[in-house]
Protein backbone atom coordinates (compact mmCIF):
# COMPACT_ATOMS: atom_id res chain seq x y z
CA UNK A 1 -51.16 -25.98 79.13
CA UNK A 2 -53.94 -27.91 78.91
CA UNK A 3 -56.30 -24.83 77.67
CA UNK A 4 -53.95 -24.23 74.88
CA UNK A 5 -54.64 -28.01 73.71
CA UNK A 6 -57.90 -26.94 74.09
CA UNK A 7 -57.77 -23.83 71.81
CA UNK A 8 -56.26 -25.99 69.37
CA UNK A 9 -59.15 -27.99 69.09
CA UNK A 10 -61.49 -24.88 68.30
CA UNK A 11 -63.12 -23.21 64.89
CA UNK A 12 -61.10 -20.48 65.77
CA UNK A 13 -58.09 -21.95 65.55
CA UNK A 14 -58.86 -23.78 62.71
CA UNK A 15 -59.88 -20.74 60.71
CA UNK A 16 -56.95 -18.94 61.74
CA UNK A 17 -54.13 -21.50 60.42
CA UNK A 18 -56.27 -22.23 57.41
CA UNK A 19 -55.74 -18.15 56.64
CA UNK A 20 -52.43 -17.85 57.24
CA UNK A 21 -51.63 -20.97 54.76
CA UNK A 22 -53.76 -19.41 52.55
CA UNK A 23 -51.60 -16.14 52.84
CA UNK A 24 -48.41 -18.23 52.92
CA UNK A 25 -49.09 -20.05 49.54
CA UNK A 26 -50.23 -16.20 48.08
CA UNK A 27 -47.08 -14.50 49.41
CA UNK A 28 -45.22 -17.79 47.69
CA UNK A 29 -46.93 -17.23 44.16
CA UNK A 30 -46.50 -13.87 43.97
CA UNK A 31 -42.82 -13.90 45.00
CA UNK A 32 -41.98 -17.17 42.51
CA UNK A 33 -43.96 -14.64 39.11
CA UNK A 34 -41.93 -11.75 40.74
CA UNK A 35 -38.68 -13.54 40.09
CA UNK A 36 -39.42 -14.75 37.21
CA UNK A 37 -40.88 -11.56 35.65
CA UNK A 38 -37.74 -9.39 37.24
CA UNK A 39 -35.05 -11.97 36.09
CA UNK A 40 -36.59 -12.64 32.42
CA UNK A 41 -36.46 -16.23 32.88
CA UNK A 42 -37.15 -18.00 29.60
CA UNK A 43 -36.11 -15.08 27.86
CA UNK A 44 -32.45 -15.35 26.75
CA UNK A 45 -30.66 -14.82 23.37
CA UNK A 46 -27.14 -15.17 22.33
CA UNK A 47 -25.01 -12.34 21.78
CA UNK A 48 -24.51 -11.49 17.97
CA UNK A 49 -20.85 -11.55 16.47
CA UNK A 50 -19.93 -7.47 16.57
CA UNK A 51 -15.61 -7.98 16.18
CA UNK A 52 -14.53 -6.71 13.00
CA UNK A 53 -17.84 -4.88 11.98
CA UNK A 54 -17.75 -1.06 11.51
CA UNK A 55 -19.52 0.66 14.52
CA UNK A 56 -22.42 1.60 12.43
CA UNK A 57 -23.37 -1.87 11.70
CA UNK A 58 -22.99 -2.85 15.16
CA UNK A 59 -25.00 -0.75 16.58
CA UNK A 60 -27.55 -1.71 13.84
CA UNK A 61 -27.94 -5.20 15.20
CA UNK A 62 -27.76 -4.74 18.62
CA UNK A 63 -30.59 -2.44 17.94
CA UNK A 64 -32.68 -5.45 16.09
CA UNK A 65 -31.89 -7.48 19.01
CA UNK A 66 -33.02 -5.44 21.44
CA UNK A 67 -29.76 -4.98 23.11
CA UNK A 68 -28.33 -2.12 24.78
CA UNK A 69 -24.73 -0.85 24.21
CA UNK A 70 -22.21 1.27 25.63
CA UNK A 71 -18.73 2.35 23.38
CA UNK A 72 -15.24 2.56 24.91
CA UNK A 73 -12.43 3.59 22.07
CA UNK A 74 -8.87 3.32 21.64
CA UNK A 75 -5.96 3.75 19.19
CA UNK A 76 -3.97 1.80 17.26
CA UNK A 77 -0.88 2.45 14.40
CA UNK A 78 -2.25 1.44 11.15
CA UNK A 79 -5.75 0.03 11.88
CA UNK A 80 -8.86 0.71 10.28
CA UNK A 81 -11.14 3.39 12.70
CA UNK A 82 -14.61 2.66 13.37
CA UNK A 83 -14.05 -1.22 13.79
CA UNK A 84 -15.04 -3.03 16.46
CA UNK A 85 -12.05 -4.77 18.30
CA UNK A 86 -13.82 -6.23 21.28
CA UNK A 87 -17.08 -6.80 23.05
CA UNK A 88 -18.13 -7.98 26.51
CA UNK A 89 -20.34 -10.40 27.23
CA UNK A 90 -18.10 -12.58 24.05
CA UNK A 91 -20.15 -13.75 20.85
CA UNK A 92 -22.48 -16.26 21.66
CA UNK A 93 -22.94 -15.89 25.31
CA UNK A 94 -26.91 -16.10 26.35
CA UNK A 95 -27.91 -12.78 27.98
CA UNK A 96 -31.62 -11.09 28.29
CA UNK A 97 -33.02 -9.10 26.47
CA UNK A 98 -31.97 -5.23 27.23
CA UNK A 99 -28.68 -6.06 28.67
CA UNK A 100 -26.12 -3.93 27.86
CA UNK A 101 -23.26 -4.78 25.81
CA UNK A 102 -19.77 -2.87 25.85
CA UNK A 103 -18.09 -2.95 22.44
CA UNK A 104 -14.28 -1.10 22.07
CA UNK A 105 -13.75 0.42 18.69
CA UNK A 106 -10.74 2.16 17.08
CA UNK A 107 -11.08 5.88 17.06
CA UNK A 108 -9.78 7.87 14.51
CA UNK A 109 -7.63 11.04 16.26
CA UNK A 110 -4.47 10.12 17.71
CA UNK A 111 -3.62 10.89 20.93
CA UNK A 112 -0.70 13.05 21.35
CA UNK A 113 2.04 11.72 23.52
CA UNK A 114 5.89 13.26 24.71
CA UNK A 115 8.38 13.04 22.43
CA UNK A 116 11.01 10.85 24.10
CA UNK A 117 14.70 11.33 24.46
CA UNK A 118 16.45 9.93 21.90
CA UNK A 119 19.34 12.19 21.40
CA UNK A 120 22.76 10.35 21.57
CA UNK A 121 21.04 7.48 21.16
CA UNK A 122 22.01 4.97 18.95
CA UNK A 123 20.13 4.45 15.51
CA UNK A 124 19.19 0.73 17.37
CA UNK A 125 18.15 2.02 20.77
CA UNK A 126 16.05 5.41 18.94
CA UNK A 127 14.24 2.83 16.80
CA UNK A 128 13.05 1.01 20.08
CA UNK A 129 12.33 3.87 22.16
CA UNK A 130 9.93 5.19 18.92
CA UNK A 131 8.56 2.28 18.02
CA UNK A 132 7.35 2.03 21.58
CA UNK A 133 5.71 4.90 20.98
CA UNK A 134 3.90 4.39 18.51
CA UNK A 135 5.87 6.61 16.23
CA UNK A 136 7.78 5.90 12.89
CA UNK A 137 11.15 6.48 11.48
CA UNK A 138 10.56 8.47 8.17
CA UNK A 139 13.99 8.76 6.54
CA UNK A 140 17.73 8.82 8.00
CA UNK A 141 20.06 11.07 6.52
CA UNK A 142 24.30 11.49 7.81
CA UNK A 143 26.29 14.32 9.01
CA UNK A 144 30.36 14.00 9.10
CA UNK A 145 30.83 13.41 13.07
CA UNK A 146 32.91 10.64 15.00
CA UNK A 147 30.07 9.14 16.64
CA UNK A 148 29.10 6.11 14.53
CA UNK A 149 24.92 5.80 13.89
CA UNK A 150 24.64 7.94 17.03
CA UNK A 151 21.30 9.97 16.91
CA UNK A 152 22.85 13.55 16.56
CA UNK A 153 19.27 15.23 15.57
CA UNK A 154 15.47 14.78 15.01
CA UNK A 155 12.90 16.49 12.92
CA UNK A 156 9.06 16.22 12.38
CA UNK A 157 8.01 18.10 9.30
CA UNK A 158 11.10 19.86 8.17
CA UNK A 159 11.34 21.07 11.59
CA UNK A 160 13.54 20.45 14.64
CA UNK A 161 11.93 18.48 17.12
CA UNK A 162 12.78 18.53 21.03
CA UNK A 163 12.40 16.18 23.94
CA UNK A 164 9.13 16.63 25.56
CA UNK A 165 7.38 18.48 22.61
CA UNK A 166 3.47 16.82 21.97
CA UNK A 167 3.16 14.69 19.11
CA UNK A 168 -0.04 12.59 17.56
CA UNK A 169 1.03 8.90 17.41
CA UNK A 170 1.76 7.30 14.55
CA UNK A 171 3.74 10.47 13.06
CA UNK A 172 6.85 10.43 10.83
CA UNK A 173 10.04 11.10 12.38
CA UNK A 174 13.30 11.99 10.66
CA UNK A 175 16.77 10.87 12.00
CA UNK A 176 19.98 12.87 11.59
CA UNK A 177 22.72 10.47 12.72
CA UNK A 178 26.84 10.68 12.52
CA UNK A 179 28.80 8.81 9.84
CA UNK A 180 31.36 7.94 12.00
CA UNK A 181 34.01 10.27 10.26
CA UNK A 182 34.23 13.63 12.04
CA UNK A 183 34.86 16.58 10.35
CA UNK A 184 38.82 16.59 9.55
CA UNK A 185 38.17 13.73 7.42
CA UNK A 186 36.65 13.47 3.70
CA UNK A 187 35.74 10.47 0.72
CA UNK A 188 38.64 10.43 -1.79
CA UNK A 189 37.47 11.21 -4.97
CA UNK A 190 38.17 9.50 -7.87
CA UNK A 191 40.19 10.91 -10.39
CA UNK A 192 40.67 8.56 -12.96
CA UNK A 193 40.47 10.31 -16.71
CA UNK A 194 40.49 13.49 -14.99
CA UNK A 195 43.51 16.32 -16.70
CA UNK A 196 45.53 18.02 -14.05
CA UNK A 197 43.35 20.86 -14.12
CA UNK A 198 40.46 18.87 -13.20
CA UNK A 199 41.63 17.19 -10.58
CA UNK A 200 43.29 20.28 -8.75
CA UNK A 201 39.51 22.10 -8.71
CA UNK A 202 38.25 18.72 -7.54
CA UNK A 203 40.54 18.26 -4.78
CA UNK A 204 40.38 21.51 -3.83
CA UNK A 205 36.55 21.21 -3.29
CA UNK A 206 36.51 18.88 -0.85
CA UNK A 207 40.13 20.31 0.83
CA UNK A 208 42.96 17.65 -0.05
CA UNK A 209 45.99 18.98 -2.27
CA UNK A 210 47.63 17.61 -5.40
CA UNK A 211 50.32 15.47 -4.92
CA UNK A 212 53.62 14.48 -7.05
CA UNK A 213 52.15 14.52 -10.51
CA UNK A 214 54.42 11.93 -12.72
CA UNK A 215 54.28 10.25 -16.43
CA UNK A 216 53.33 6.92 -17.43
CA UNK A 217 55.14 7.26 -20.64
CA UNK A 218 57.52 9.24 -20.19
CA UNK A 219 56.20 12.43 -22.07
CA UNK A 220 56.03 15.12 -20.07
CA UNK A 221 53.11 17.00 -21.48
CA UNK A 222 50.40 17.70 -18.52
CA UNK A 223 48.17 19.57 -21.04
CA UNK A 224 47.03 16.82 -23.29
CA UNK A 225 47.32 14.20 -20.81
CA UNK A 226 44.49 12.64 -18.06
CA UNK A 227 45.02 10.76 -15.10
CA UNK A 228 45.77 7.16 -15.30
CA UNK A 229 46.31 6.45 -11.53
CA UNK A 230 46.12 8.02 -8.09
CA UNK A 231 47.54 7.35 -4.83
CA UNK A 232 45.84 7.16 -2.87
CA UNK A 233 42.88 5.31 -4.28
CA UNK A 234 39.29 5.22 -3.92
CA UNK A 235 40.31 1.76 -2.19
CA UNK A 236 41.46 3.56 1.01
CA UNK A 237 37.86 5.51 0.85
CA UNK A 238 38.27 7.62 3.37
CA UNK A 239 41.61 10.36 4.06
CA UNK A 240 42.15 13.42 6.25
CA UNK A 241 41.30 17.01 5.26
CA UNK A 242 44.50 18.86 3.71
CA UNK A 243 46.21 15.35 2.86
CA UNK A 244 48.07 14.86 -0.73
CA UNK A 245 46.57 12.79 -3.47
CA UNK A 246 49.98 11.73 -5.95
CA UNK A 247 49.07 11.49 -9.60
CA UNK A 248 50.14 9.81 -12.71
CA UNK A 249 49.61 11.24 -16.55
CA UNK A 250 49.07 9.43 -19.60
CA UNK A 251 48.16 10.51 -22.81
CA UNK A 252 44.12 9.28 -23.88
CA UNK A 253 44.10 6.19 -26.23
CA UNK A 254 42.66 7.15 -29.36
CA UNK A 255 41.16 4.75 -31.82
CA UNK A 256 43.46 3.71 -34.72
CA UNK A 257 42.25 5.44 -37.60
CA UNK A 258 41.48 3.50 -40.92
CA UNK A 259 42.96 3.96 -43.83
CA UNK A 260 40.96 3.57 -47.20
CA UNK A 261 42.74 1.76 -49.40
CA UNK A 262 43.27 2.41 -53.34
CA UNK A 263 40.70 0.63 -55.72
C-alpha cells in the first residue's frame, strides 16, 4: 500500500492522469459537436400549411423548404382529386430540415367495391346499405307488385345489376321498386266527357268492362251523348282487373247561339 502512495507522488503518475483528462475533455468535445451536428440543433423550421392545396403546389413548397415528402391517397364521393386532405407532422410544428413529411391526397380513380344485397329490401334500408357504399341512387321507377317500396330490381347503365358484381364508387344506381298493387289490380281511368265508344276502348285497355250505361236526361241517345259521371270514380283510385265501371250519358252543353236582331 504504501508504494502505491508512493507512485502517486511520481512524474509518472502525474503525466499519466494529466493525459487521460486531456483525452477525457477531447472524447467530451467531440461527442457534444457530434450531437449537435447529427441532431441539427439550432436548425428547426415550422412546417408550411399543405391542407387544401393541390398536390402540385405542395410539393412545390416543401421543395423550397427543404423538406422531404412521402404521398398516401384515398377516395372520397364528390371531392376535388389532387387536394391535400392531411399532413403529418400538423402545420406549424418545428421539425429539421430534411425531415420527411407525409401528406394524404384525394386520388382520382375509384376503387371498385361489391355490389351489396339490396334485393327485397326496402326503398329505406337500399338507400342505407348504398349510401354506405359510397354509391348513389340515380332514379326510381314502379312496377305493379304487392310489395309496397320493396326493392324488386337494380340496374347500372341500362343494365341489370347483381349482388356481388364490381362497381367504381360513387356510380349511379337505378331502383325498380313495387307499387304496392300487384298485378290483378289497375288506376281507374277517368272518363268524364268521354262518348260510349270512348270509354269502352279505354276500359278495355287497361282490362275493366263497361258497366250499366244510363241517362241524365232522360234521352236515350248514346251516339250524341258523353259521359257525365262514372261509378266508380277516380276517387276510389285504384279497382281490380275485369271489374265494371257504371256510366251515365248526357248530351254536351252547347253555347246559346245569338241572334242578330233587325235594325
Amino acid at each position: 500500500m504504501s508504494k502505491f502512495f508512493l507512485y502517486l507522488q511520481t512524474a509518472v503518475f502525474r503525466k499519466n492522469l494529466i493525459g487521460g483528462l486531456i483525452f477525457l475533455l477531447f472524447l467530451f468535445v467531440l461527442i457534444y459537436f457530434g450531437l449537435q451536428m447529427y441532431t441539427k440543433h439550432g436548425d428547426s423550421q415550422e412546417v408550411p400549411v399543405l391542407k387544401g392545396l393541390h398536390i402540385s403546389k405542395a410539393l412545390e413548397i416543401l421543395d423550397q423548404a427543404g423538406l422531404e415528402y412521402e404521398i398516401d391517397s384515398v377516395y372520397q364521393l364528390d371531392a376535388k382529386p389532387g387536394i391535400v386532405i392531411d399532413q403529418d407532422p400538423d402545420p406549424q410544428s418545428h421539425v429539421k430540415s430534411g425531415r420527411t413529411i407525409y401528406l394524404t391526397i384525394i386520388t382520382q380513380s375509384a376503387p371498385e367495391i361489391a355490389f351489396p344485397e339490396i334485393i327485397d329490401k326496402t326503398f329505406i334500408e337500399a338507400s342505407a346499405i348504398l349510401k354506405n357504399h359510397s354509391l348513389k341512387i340515380a332514379d326510381t321507377s314502379y312496377i305493379n307488385d304487392i310489395a309496397k317500396d320493396v326493392v324488386l330490381d337494380v340496374k347500372f347503365a341500362g343494365q341489370p345489376l347483381k349482388a356481388g358484381r364490381m362497381v367504381s364508387k360513387g356510380s349511379n344506381i337505378s331502383l325498380i321498386l313495387g307499387n304496392g298493387r300487384g298485378d290483378s289490380e289497375v288506376e281507374i281511368p277517368n272518363l268524364v266527357g268521354f262518348s260510349l265508344d270512348e270509354a269502352k276502348f279505354a276500359l278495355a285497355g287497361v282490362g275493366l268492362t263497361l258497366g250499366s250505361v244510363s241517362f241524365s236526361d232522360g234521352i236515350k241517345d248514346s251516339i250524341n251523348s258523353v259521359i257525365v259521371r262514372q261509378n266508380p270514380d277516380t276517387s276510389a283510385r285504384i279497382i281490380s282487373i275485369g271489374s265494371a265501371v257504371h256510366v251515365t250519358l248526357s248530351k254536351p252543353s252547347t253555347p246559346s247561339s245569338t241572334v242578330p236582331q233587325t235594325p
